[in-house]
C-alpha atoms as a PDB file:
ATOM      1  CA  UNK A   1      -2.538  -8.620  14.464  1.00  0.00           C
ATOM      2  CA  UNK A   2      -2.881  -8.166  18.465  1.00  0.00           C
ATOM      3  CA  UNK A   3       1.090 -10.076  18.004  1.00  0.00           C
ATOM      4  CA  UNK A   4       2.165  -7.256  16.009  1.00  0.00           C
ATOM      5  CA  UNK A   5       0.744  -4.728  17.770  1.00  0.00           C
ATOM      6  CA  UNK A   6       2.114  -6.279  21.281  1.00  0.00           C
ATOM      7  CA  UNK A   7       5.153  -6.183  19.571  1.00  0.00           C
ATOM      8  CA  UNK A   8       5.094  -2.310  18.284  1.00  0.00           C
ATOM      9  CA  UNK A   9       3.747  -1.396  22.162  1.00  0.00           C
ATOM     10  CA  UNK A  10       0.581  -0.019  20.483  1.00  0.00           C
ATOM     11  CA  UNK A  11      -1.842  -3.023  21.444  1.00  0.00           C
ATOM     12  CA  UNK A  12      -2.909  -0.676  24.240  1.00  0.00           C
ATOM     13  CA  UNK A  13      -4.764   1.720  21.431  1.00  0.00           C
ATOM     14  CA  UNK A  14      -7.162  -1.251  20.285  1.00  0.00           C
ATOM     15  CA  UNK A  15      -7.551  -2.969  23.611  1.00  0.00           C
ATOM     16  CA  UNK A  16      -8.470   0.949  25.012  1.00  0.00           C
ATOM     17  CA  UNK A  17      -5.838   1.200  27.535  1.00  0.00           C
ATOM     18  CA  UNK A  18      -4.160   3.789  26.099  1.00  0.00           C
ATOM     19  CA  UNK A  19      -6.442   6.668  26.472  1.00  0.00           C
ATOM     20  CA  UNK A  20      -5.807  10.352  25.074  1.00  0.00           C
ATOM     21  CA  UNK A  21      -4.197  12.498  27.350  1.00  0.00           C
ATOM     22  CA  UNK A  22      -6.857  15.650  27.893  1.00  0.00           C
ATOM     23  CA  UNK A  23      -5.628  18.659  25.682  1.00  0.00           C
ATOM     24  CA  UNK A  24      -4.110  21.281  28.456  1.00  0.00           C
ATOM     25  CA  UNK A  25      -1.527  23.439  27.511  1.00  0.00           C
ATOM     26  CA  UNK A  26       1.013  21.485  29.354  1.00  0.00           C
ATOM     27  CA  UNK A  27      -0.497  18.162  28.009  1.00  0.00           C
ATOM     28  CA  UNK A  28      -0.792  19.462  24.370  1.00  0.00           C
ATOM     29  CA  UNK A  29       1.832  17.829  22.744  1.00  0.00           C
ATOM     30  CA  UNK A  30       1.267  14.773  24.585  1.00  0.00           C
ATOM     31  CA  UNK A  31      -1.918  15.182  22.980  1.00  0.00           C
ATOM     32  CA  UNK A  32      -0.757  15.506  19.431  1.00  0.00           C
ATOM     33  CA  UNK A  33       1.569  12.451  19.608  1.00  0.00           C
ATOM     34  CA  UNK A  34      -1.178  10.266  20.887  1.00  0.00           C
ATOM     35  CA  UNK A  35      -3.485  11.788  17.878  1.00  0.00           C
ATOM     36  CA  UNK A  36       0.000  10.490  15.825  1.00  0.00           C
ATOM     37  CA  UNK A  37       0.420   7.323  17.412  1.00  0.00           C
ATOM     38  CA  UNK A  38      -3.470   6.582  16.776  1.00  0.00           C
ATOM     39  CA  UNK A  39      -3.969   7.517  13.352  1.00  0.00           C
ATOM     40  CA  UNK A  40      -0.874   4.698  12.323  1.00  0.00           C
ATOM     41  CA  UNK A  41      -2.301   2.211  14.091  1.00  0.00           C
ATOM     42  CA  UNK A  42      -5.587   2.933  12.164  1.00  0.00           C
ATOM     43  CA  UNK A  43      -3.446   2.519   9.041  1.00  0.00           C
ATOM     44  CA  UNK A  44      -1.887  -0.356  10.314  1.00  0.00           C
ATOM     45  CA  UNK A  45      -5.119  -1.553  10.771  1.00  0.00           C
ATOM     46  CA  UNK A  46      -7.474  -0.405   7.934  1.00  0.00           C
ATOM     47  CA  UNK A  47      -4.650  -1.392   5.334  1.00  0.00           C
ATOM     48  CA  UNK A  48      -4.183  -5.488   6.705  1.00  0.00           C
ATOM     49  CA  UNK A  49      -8.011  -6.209   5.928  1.00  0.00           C
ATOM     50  CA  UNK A  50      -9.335  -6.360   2.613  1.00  0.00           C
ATOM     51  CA  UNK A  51     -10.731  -3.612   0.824  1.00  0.00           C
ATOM     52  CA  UNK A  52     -14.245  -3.179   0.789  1.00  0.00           C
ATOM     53  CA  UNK A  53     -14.036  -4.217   5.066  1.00  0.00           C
ATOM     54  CA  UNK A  54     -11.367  -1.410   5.593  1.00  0.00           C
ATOM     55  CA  UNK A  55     -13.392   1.000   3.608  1.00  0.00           C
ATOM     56  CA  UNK A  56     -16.094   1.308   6.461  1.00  0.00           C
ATOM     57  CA  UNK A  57     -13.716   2.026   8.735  1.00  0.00           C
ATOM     58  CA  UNK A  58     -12.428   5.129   7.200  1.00  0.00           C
ATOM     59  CA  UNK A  59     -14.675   7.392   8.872  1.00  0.00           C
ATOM     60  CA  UNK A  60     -13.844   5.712  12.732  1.00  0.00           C
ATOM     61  CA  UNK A  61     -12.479   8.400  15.324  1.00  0.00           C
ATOM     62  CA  UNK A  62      -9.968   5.776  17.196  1.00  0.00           C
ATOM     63  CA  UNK A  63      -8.380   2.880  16.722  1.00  0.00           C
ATOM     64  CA  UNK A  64     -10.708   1.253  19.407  1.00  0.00           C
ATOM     65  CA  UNK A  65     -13.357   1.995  17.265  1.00  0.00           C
ATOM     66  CA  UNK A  66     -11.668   0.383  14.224  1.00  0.00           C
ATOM     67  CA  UNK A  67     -10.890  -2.954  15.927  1.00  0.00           C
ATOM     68  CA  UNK A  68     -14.457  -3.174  17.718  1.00  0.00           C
ATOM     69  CA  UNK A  69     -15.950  -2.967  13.521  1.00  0.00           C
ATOM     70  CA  UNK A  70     -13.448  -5.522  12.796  1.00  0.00           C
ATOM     71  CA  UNK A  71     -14.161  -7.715  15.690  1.00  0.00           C
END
């Protein structure tokens, strides 16, 4: 998985290197698209595991939070 995401430039979200930008009005859209970029990885994520496992991680906030339950 850490392949594909290396691959996709997103590897950053699990490993916690890409942080969310603070919500300003100038940074608000920056914002949003990290919010985007996030919530696929989460997909990504929750939808390459079996069921019942990516079932607990609905309710995670971040995609760090997803990969540290599926460590």
């Amino acid at each position: 998985m850490e392949i594909v995401l290396s691959f996709k430039n997103k590897l950053g979200f699990v490993l916690g290197f890409c942080t969310r930008p603070s919500r300003t009005s100038r940074m608000a859209s920056s914002a949003d698209q990290w919010d985007r970029c996030d919530k696929m990885v989460i997909s990504w994520l929750i939808n390459s595991v079996i069921k019942d496992i990516g079932q607990s991680s609905l309710f995670s906030v971040t995609t760090r939070d997803v990969w540290l339950q599926l460590e």
